[in-house]
Protein backbone atom coordinates (compact mmCIF):
# COMPACT_ATOMS: atom_id res chain seq x y z
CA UNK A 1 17.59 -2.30 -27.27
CA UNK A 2 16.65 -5.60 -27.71
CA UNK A 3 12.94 -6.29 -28.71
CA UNK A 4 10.91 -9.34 -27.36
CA UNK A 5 7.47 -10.54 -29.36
CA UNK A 6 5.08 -13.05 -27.58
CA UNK A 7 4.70 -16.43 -29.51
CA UNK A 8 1.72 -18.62 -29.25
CA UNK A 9 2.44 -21.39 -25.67
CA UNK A 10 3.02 -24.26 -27.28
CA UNK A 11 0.18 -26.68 -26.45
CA UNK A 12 0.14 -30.40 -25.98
CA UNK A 13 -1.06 -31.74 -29.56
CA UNK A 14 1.86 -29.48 -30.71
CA UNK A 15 3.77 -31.99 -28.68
CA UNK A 16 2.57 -34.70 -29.92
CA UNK A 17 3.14 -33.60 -33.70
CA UNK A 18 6.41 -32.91 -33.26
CA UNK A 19 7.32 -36.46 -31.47
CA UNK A 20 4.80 -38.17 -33.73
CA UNK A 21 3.16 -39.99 -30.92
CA UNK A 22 -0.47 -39.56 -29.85
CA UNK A 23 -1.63 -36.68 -27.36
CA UNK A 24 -2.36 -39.36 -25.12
CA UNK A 25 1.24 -40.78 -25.40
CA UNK A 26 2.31 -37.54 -24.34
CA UNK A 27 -0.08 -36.98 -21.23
CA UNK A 28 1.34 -40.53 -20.28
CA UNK A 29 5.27 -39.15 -20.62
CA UNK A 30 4.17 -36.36 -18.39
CA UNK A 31 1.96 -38.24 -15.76
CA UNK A 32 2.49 -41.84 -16.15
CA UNK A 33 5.97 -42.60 -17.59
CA UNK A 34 6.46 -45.82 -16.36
CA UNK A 35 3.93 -46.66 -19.21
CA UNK A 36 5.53 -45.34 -21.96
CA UNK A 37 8.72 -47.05 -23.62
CA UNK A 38 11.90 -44.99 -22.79
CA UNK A 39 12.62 -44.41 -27.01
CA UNK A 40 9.21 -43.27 -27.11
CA UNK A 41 9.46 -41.23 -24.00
CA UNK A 42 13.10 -39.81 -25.23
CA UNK A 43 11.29 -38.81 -28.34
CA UNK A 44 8.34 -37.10 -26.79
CA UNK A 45 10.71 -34.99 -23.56
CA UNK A 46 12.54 -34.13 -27.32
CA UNK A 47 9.65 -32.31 -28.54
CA UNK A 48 8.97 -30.89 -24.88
CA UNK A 49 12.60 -29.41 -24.82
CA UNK A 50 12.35 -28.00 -28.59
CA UNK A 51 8.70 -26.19 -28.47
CA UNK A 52 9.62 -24.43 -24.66
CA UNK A 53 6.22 -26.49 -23.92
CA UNK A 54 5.00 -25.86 -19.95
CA UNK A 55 2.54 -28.41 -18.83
CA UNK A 56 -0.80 -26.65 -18.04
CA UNK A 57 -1.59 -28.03 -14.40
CA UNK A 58 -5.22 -26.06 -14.24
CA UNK A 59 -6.49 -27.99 -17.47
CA UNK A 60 -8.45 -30.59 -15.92
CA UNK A 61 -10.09 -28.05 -13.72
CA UNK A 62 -10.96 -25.36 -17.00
CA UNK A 63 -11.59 -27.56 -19.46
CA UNK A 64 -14.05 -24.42 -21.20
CA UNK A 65 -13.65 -21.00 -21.44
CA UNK A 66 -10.86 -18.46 -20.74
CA UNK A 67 -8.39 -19.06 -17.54
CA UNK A 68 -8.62 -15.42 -16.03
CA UNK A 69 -6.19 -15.92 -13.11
CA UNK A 70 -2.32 -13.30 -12.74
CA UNK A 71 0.38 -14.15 -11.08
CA UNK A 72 2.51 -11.52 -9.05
CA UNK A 73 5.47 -12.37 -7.73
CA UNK A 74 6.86 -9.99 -4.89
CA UNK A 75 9.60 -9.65 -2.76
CA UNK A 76 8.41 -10.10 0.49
CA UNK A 77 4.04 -9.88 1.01
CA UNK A 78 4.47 -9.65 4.73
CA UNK A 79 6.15 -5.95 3.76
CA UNK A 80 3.26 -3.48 3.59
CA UNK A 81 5.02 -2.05 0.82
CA UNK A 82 4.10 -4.84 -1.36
CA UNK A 83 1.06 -5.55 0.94
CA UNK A 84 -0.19 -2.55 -0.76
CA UNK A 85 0.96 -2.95 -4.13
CA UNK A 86 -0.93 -6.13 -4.10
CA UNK A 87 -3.85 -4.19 -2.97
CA UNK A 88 -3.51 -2.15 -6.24
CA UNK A 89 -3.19 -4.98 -8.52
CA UNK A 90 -6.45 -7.01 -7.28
CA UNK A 91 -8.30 -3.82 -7.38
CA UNK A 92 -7.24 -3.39 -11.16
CA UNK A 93 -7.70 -7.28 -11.87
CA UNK A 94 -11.15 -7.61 -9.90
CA UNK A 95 -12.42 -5.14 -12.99
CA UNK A 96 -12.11 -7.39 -16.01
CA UNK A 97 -13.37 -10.57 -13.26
CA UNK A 98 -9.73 -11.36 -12.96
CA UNK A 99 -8.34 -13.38 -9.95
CA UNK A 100 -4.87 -13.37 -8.48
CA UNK A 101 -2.28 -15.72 -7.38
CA UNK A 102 0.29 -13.98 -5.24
CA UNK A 103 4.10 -15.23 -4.25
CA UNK A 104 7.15 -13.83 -2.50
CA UNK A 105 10.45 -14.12 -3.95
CA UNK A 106 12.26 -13.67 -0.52
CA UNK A 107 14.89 -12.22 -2.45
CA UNK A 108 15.71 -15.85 -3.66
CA UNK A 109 16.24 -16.38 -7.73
CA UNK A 110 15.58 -19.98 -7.01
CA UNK A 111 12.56 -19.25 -5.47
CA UNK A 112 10.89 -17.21 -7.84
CA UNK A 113 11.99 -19.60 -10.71
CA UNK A 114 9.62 -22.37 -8.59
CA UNK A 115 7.26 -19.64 -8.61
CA UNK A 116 6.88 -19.06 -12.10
CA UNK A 117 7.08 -22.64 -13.19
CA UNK A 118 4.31 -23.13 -11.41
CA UNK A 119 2.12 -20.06 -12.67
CA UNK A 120 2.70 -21.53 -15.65
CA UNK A 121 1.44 -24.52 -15.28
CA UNK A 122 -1.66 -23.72 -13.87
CA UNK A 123 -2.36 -21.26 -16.70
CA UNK A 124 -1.77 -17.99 -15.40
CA UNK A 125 -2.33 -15.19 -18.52
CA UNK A 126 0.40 -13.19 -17.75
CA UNK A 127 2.77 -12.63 -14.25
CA UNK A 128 3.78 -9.55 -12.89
CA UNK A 129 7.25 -9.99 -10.87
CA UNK A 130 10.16 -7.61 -8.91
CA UNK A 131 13.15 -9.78 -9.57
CA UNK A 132 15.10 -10.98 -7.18
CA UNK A 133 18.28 -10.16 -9.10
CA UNK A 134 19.43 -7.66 -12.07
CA UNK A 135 19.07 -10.54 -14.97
CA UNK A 136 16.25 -10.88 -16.38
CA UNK A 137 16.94 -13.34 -19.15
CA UNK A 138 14.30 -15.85 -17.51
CA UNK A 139 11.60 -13.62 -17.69
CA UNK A 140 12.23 -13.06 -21.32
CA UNK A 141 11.84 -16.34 -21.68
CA UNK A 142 8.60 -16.56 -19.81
CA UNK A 143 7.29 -14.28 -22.65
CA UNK A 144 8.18 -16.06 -25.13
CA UNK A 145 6.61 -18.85 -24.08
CA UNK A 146 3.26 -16.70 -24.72
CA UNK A 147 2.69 -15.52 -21.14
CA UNK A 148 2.54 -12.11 -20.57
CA UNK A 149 5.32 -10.38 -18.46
CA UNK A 150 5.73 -6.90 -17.02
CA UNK A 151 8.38 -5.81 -14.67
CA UNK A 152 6.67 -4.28 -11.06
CA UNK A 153 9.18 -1.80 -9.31
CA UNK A 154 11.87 -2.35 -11.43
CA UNK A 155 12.39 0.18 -15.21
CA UNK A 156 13.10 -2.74 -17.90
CA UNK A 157 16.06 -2.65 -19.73
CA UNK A 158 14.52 -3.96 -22.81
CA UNK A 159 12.00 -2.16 -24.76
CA UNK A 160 9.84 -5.02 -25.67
CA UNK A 161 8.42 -5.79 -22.31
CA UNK A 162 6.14 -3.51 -20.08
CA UNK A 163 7.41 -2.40 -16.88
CA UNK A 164 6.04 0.02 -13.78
CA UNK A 165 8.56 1.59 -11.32
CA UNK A 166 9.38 4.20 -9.09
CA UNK A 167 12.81 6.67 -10.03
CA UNK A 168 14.52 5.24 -6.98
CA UNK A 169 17.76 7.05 -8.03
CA UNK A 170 15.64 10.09 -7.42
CA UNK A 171 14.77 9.01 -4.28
CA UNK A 172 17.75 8.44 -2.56
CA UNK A 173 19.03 11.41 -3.93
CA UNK A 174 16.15 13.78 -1.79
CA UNK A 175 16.78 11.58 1.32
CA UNK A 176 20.41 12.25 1.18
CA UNK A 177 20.05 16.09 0.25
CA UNK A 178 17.51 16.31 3.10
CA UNK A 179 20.04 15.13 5.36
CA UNK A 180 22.99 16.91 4.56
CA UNK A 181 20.77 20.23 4.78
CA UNK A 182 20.12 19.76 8.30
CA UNK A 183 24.52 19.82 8.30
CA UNK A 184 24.88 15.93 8.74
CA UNK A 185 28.71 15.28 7.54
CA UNK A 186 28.75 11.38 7.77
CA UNK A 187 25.53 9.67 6.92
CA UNK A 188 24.85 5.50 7.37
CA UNK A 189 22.49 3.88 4.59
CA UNK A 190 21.15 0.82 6.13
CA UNK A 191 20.94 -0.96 2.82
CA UNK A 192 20.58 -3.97 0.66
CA UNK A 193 22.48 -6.09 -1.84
CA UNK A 194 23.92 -3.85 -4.62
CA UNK A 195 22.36 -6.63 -7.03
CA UNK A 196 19.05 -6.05 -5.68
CA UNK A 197 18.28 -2.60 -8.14
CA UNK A 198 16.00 -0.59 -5.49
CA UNK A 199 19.24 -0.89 -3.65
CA UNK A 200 21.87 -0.13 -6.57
CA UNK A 201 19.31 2.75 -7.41
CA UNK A 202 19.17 4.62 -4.42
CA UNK A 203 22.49 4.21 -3.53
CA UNK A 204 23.72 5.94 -6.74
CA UNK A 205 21.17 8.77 -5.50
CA UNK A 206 22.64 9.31 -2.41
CA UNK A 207 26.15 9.08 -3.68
CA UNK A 208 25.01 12.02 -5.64
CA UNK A 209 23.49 14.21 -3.33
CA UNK A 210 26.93 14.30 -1.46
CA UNK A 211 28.50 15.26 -4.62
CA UNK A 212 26.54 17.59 -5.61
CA UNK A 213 27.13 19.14 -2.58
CA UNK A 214 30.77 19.16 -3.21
CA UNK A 215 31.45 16.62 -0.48
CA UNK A 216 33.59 13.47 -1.33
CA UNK A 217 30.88 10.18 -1.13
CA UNK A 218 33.48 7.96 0.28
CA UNK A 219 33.91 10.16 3.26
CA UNK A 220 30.11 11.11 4.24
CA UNK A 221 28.33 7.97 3.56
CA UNK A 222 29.10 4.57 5.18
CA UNK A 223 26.99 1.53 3.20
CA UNK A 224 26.32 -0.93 5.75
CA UNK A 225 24.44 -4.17 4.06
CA UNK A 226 21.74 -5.55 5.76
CA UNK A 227 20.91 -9.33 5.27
CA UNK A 228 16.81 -8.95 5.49
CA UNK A 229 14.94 -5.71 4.60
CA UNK A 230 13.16 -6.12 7.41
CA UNK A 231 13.43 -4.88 11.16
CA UNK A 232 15.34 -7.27 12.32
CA UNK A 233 17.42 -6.11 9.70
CA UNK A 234 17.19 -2.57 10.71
CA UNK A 235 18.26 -3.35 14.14
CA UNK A 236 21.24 -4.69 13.55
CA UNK A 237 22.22 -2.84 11.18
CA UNK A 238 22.26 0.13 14.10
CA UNK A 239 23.79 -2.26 16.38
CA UNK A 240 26.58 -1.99 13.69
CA UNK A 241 26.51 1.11 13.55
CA UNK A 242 26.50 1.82 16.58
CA UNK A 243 29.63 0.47 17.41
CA UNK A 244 31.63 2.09 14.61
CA UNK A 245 34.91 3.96 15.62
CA UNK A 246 33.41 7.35 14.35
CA UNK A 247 29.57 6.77 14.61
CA UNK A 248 27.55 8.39 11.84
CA UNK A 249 24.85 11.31 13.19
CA UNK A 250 22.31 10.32 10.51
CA UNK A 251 20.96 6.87 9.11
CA UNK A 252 19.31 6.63 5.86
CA UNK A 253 16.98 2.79 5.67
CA UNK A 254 16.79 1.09 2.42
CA UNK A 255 13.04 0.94 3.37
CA UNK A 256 10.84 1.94 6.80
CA UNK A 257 10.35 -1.52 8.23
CA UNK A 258 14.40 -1.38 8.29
CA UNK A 259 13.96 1.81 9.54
CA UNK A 260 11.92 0.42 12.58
CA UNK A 261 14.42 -1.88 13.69
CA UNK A 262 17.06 0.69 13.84
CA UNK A 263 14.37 3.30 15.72
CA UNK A 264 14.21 -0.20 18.44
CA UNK A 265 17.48 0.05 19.05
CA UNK A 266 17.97 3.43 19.21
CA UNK A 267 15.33 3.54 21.75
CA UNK A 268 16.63 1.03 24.13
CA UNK A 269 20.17 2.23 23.67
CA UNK A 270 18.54 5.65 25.33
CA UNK A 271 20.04 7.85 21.57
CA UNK A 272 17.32 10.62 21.14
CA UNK A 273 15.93 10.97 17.60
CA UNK A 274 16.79 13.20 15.71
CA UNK A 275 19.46 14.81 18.18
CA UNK A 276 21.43 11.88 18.62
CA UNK A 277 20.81 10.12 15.13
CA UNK A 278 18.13 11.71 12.55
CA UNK A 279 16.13 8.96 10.77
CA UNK A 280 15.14 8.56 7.31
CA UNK A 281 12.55 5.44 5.69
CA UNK A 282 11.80 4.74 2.55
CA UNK A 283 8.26 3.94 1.17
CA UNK A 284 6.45 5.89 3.69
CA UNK A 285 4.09 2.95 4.52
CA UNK A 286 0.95 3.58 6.79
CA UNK A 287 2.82 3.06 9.97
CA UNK A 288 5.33 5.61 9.55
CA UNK A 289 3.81 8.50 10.46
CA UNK A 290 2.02 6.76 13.58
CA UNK A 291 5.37 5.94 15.37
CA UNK A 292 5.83 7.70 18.64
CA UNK A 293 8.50 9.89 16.83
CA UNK A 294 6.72 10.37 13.10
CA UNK A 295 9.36 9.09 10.64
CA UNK A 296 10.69 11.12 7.87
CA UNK A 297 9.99 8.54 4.47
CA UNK A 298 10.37 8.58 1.03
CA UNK A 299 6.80 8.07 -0.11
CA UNK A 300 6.48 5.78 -3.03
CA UNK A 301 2.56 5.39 -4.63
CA UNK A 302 2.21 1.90 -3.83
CA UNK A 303 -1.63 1.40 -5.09
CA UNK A 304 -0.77 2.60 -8.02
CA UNK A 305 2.41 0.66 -8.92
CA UNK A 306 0.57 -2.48 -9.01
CA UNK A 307 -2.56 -0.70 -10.37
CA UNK A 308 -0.88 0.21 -13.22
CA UNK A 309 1.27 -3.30 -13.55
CA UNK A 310 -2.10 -4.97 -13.48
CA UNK A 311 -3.28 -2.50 -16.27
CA UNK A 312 -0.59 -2.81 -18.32
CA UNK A 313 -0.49 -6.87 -18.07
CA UNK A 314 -4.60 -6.49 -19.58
CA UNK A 315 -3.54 -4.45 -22.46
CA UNK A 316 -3.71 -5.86 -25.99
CA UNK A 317 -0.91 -8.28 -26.84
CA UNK A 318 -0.66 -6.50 -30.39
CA UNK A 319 -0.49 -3.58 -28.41
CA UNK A 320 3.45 -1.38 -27.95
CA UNK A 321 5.51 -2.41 -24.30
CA UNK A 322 5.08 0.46 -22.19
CA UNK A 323 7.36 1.60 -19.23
CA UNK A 324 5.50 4.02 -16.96
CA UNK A 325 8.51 5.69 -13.88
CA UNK A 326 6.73 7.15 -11.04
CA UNK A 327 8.46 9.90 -9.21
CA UNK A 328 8.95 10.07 -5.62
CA UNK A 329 8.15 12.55 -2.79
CA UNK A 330 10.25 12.96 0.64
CA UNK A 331 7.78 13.75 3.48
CA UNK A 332 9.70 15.47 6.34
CA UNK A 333 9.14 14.20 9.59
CA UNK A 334 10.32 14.57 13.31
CA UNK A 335 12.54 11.95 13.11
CA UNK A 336 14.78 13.57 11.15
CA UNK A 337 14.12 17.11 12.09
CA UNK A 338 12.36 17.25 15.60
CA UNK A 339 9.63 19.10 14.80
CA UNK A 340 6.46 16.93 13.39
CA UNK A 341 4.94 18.22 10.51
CA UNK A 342 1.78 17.54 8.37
């Protein structure tokens, strides 16, 4: 494994050392170029390259004292998943008189890189993100530049940075299982991007519940990518399947506001749940079991995700990464089963 350590954030004098210009020469480069000669200005964007240096854009404004502002950066806030795991991390933060600045991804790389750009230059003292995508290699760099990193919902695959997630391989694996109990033969997964890891996870999970069952994958379970995890996403993902040659009795969501869409449809096509297609979320958010058919969800524990992100982001630098997995828990509803159950 490979091992990150924090280094001091290079500051501006450091800037101006290396280029050999004054710190005022440099603040011109940066804000007022025009008045600096282009050698001098080659010299000092040099200096800028070599030391990683990140402007800090909330200087003017905390000119004393410690900056005690996180950044999170989240897939998508309007999904009370995340709308939760917020919650957790500004109840953790609000302890220690900490404030947070919160961002969603939208599943876009590019995005979060404008993201974190910018929590750096306003000073953030550390960002807790879900990536967007499987490399990390920017985030490492992040850290190096002396801001504190930890991974939120996603294990890291390096053991020098801190990370908080929930076994998702485990819990497509109990979805799946669940399923093929109730003698479900072919199973949808409304799901994700494979380069999205919640999705890679818990699609290895339910690829081996069938297998453990002694059922061939390829032949129960039908992967049908969604382009937004959200219910317009759901929906027509059902449309889809819906309209397959030999239409799947069960649909498994990626997560439960996919899981809503595809209930919508089901609904209007007049396809009783569970009888004529059994249900299964993922996340078990608070709406779930308040739909006029309860919905059978893989409860993750949200609060404490980014309670414990938010924790580990606080701890002593000097202090040893630590990556803390969650486990799931399937909660059985009627809309996979028929009956509703507490």
């Amino acid at each position: 494994m490979t091992t990150t350590a924090p280094q001091r954030r290079a500051s501006i004098s450091d800037v101006a050392r290396t280029a050999g210009v004054s710190v005022g020469t440099v603040s011109n480069v940066l804000n007022r170029p025009d008045r600096v000669s282009p050698a001098t200005r080659d010299r000092v964007l040099a200096a800028i390259d070599k030391l990683s240096f990140v402007p800090n854009g909330s200087a003017r404004q905390l000119r004393a004292g410690t900056i005690t502002t996180a950044g999170a950066i989240v897939l998508d806030v309007a999904n009370p998943f995340f709308t939760d795991v917020a919650r957790g991390i500004e109840d953790r933060l609000s302890q220690d008189d900490f404030t947070v600045m919160l961002a969603s991804s939208d599943e876009d790389p590019d995005r979060e890189a404008r993201y974190l750009r910018l929590f750096e230059e306003h000073g953030v003292q550390g960002i807790m993100v879900v990536p967007a995508t499987s490399d990390i290699d920017h985030l490492l760099a992040v850290r190096r530049r002396g801001v504190a990193v930890v991974l939120l919902d996603r294990p890291s695959p390096v053991s020098g940075l801190s990370s908080v997630a929930v076994d998702d391989v485990a819990g497509g694996e109990m979805a799946v299982r669940h399923l093929l109990t109730l003698g479900h033969e072919r199973i949808a997964f409304l799901n994700g991007p494979h380069f999205i890891r919640q999705c890679a996870d818990r699609w290895t999970g339910a690829r081996r519940a069938v297998a453990d069952a002694g059922l061939d994958p390829d032949e129960v379970l039908v992967d049908v990518t969604i382009s937004s995890h959200n219910a317009d996403g759901g929906e027509a993902g059902m449309r889809e399947i819906l309209q397959m040659p030999d239409v799947p009795t069960a649909t498994f969501c990626i997560n439960d506001l996919a899981a809503l869409g595809a209930l919508r449809v089901l609904r209007r096509e007049g396809i009783s749940v569970p009888h004529g297609m059994a249900v299964v979320g993922y996340d078990d958010v608070d709406f779930a079991a308040e739909l006029s058919t309860p919905l059978t969800s893989v409860r993750q524990p949200t609060h404490q995700l980014g309670f414990r992100a938010a924790d580990l982001l606080l701890a002593d630098p000097a202090s040893a990464a630590e990556q803390i997995t969650f486990q799931p828990e399937l909660v059985v509803r009627a809309s996979s089963t028929g009956v509703a159950q507490a």
